[in-house]
Each structure stands twice: as structure tokens, then as C-alpha cells.
Protein backbone atom coordinates (compact mmCIF):
# COMPACT_ATOMS: atom_id res chain seq x y z
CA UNK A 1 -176.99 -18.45 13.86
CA UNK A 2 -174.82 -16.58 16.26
CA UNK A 3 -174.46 -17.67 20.20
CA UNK A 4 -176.60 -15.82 22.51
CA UNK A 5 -175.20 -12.73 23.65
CA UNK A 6 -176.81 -12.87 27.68
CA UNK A 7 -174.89 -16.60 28.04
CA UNK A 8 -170.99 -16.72 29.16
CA UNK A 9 -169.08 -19.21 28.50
CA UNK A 10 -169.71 -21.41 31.71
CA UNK A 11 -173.61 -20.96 29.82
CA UNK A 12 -174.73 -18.96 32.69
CA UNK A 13 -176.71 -15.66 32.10
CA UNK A 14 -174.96 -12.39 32.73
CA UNK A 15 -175.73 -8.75 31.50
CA UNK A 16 -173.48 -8.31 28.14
CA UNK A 17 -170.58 -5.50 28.44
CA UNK A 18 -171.57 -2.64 26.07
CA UNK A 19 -168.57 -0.40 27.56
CA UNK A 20 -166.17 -1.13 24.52
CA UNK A 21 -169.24 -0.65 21.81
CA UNK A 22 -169.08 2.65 20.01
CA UNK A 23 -172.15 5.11 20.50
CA UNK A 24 -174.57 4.74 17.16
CA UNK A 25 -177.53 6.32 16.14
CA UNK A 26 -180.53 3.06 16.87
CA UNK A 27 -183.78 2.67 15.88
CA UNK A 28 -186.62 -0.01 16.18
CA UNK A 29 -190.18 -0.41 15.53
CA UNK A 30 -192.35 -3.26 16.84
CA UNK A 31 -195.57 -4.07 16.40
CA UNK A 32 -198.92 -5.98 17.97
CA UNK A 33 -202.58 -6.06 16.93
CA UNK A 34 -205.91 -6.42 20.17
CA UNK A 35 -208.90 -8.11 17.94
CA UNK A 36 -212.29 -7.46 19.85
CA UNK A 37 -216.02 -7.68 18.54
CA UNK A 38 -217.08 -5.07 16.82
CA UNK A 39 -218.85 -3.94 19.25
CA UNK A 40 -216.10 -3.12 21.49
CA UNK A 41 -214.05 -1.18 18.80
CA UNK A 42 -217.22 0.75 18.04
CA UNK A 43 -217.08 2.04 21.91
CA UNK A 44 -213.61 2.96 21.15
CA UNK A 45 -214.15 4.56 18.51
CA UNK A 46 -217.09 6.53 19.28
CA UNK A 47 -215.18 7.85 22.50
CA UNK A 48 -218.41 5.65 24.15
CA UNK A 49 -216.63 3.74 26.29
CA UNK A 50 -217.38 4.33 29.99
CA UNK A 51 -213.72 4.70 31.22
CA UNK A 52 -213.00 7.27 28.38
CA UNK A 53 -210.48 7.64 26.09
CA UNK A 54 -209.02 4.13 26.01
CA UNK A 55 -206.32 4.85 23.34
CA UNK A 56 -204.94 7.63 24.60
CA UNK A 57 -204.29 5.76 28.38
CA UNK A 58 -202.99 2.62 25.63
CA UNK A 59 -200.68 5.42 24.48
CA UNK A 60 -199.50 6.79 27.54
CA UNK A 61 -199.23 3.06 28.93
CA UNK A 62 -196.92 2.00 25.84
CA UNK A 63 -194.46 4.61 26.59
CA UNK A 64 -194.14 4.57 30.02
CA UNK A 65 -193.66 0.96 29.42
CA UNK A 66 -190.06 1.43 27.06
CA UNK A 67 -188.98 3.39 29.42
CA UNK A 68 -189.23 1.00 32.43
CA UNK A 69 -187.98 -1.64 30.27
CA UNK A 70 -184.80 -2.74 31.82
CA UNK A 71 -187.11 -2.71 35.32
CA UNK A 72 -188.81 -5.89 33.45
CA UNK A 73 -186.59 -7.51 31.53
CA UNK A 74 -183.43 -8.67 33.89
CA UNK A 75 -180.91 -8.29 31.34
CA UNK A 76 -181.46 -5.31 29.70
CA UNK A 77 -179.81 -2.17 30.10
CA UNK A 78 -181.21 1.07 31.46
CA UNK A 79 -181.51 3.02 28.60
CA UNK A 80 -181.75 7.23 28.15
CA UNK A 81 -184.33 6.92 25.18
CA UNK A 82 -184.45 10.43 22.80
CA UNK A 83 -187.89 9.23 21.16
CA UNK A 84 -190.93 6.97 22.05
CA UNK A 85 -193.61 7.06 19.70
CA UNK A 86 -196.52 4.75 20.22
CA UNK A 87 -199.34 4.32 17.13
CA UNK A 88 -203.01 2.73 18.37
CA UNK A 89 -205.33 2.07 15.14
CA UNK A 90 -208.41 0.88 15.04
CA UNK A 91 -209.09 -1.33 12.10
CA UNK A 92 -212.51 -2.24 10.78
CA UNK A 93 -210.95 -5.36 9.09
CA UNK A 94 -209.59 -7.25 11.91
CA UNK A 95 -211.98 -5.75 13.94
CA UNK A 96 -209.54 -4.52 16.42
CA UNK A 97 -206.25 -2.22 17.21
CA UNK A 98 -203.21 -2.09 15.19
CA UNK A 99 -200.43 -1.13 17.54
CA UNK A 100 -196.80 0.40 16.18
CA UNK A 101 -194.34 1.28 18.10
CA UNK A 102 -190.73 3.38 17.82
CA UNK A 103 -187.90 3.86 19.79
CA UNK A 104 -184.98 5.74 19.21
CA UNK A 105 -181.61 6.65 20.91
CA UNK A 106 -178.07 7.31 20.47
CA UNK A 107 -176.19 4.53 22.53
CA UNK A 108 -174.12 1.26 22.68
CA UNK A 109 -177.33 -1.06 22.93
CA UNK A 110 -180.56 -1.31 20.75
CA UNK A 111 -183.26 -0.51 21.71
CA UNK A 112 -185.76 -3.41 19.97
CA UNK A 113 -186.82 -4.60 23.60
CA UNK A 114 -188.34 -1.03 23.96
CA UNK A 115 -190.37 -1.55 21.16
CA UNK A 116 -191.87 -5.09 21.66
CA UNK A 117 -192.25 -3.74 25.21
CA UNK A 118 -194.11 -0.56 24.56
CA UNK A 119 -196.70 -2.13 22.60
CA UNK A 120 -197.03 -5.49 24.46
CA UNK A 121 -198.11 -3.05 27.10
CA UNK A 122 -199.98 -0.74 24.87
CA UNK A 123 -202.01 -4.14 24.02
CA UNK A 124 -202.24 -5.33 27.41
CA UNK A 125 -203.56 -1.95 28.83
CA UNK A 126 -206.14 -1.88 26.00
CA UNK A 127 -207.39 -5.56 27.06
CA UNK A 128 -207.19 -4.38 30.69
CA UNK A 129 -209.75 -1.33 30.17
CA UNK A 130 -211.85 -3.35 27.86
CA UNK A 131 -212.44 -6.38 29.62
CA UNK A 132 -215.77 -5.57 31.20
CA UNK A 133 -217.17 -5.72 28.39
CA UNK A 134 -214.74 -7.66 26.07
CA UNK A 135 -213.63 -10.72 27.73
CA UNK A 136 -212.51 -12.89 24.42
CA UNK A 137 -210.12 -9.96 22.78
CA UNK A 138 -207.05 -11.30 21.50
CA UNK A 139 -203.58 -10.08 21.78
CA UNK A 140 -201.47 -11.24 19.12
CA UNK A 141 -198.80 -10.36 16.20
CA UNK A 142 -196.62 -9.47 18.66
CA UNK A 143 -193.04 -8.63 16.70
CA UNK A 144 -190.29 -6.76 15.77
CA UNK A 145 -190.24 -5.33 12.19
CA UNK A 146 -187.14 -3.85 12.10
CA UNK A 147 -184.31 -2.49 13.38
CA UNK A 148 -181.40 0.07 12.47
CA UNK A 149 -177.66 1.06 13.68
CA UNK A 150 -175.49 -0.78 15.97
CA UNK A 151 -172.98 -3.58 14.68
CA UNK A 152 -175.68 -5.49 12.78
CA UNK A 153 -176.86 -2.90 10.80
CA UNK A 154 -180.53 -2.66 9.37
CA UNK A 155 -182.60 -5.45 9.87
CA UNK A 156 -186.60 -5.42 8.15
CA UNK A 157 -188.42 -8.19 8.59
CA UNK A 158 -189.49 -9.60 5.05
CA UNK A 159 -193.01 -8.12 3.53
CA UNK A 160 -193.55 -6.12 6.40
CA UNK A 161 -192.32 -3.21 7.62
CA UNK A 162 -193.23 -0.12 9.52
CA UNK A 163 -197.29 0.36 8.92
């Protein structure tokens, strides 16, 4: 395992120097999953929930979120993001929302904050506008499933990857 990149030497925290790092194509995709009763994803749904379309303010929430990013995280960079695409799907199964995320930009620093970002938010928002009648949802599965460009390469976590 390599040493952290946000510690100097001294093992204090510092923002890393992406001046000298060449300008590469980067991608990542994150995802998270909300499970709710069944009842709750029906309102979704069915477009019957009371404060209206909840995915689409989930949506809007995620992507606003990557792009505020840096604003919440204290050593990340301000980044000029080309793409955010944000992916809410309700899902029977769990019962709940599946939540994808992508970001995308050409830069010197990835961009796989953006991603766990937009859809930690996406989740949260979701929770947020269906709490009145949802208290016990879960947010979970929070993670990155891969990555591409920049020194490192491609990077997919195993058995996973984009849904």
C-alpha cells in the first residue's frame, strides 16, 4: 500500500500539488443504494408522494453535490467537471433506490470524490424527502466501482462494476 497522498512528511495534512501532473482524460463512477418499505418506494414510484417527484430533486441534489465537492471535502481540489450524470432506480428487490453516479473531466486530479459525493447526497436527499413517512430507510453500499485515467490507470472494483 502506498503512503497517503494529503500527509507531508512532518505527517501533517496539506492539499497535494497537482501543478507538475499532466492533463488526462478521468472518469469515475460510484455507487449507493436507500432501502425503504415498500410502501415508501410504491409512493415513489407512483409519482404519489406528497412533495412530488422525489427522484428527480435526488437527481438534481446529486449533481449539484459533485460540483460543490471541494466546498466539503477540505482537501480536494476545485474541479471544472465536463459531465455529471446521476442514475436513481427503484428496485423491487431490495425494496429501495439504486443510486449510480459518473463524473468526468479532463484534468490533473480524479474525480472519484465527485462520485461518492454525488450519490451520498443523492441518497441523503432521498432520505430527507422521505422521512415523514419513512423513518427506518437505510443508506448504505456506499462505494466507488471504478475509476479511469490519471497515473494509476483503470481501477474496477472486483464483480462489480458500473450497473
Amino acid at each position: 500500500m502506498s503512503q497517503f497522498s494529503h500527509l507531508d512528511e512532518q505527517g501533517k495534512a496539506h492539499m497535494v500539488d497537482v501543478g507538475e501532473k499532466p492533463v488526462t482524460r478521468r472518469e469515475a463512477i460510484a455507487k449507493a443504494s436507500v432501502s425503504m418499505q415498500p410502501e415508501t418506494l410504491d409512493l415513489l414510484v407512483n409519482g404519489k408522494h406528497k412533495k412530488g417527484d422525489v427522484l428527480a430533486v435526488a437527481r438534481i441534489a446529486g449533481i449539484q453535490a459533485a460540483k460543490k465537492t471541494s466546498d466539503l471535502i477540505p482537501l480536494c481540489h476545485p474541479l471544472m467537471l465536463e459531465s455529471v450524470s446521476v442514475e436513481l432506480r427503484p428496485d423491487a428487490a431490495l425494496p429501495g433506490v439504486r443510486i449510480n453516479a459518473s463524473c468526468r473531466l479532463s484534468g490533473q486530479t480524479g474525480v472519484e470524490m465527485e462520485a461518492l459525493t454525488a450519490v451520498s447526497v443523492a441518497a441523503l436527499t432521498l432520505y430527507d424527502m422521505c422521512k415523514s413517512v419513512d423513518r427506518g430507510m437505510i443508506i448504505e453500499s456506499v462505494s466507488l466501482l471504478e475509476k479511469r485515467g490519471g497515473k494509476s490507470g483503470e481501477w474496477l472494483r472486483e464483480g462489480e462494476g458500473s450497473e
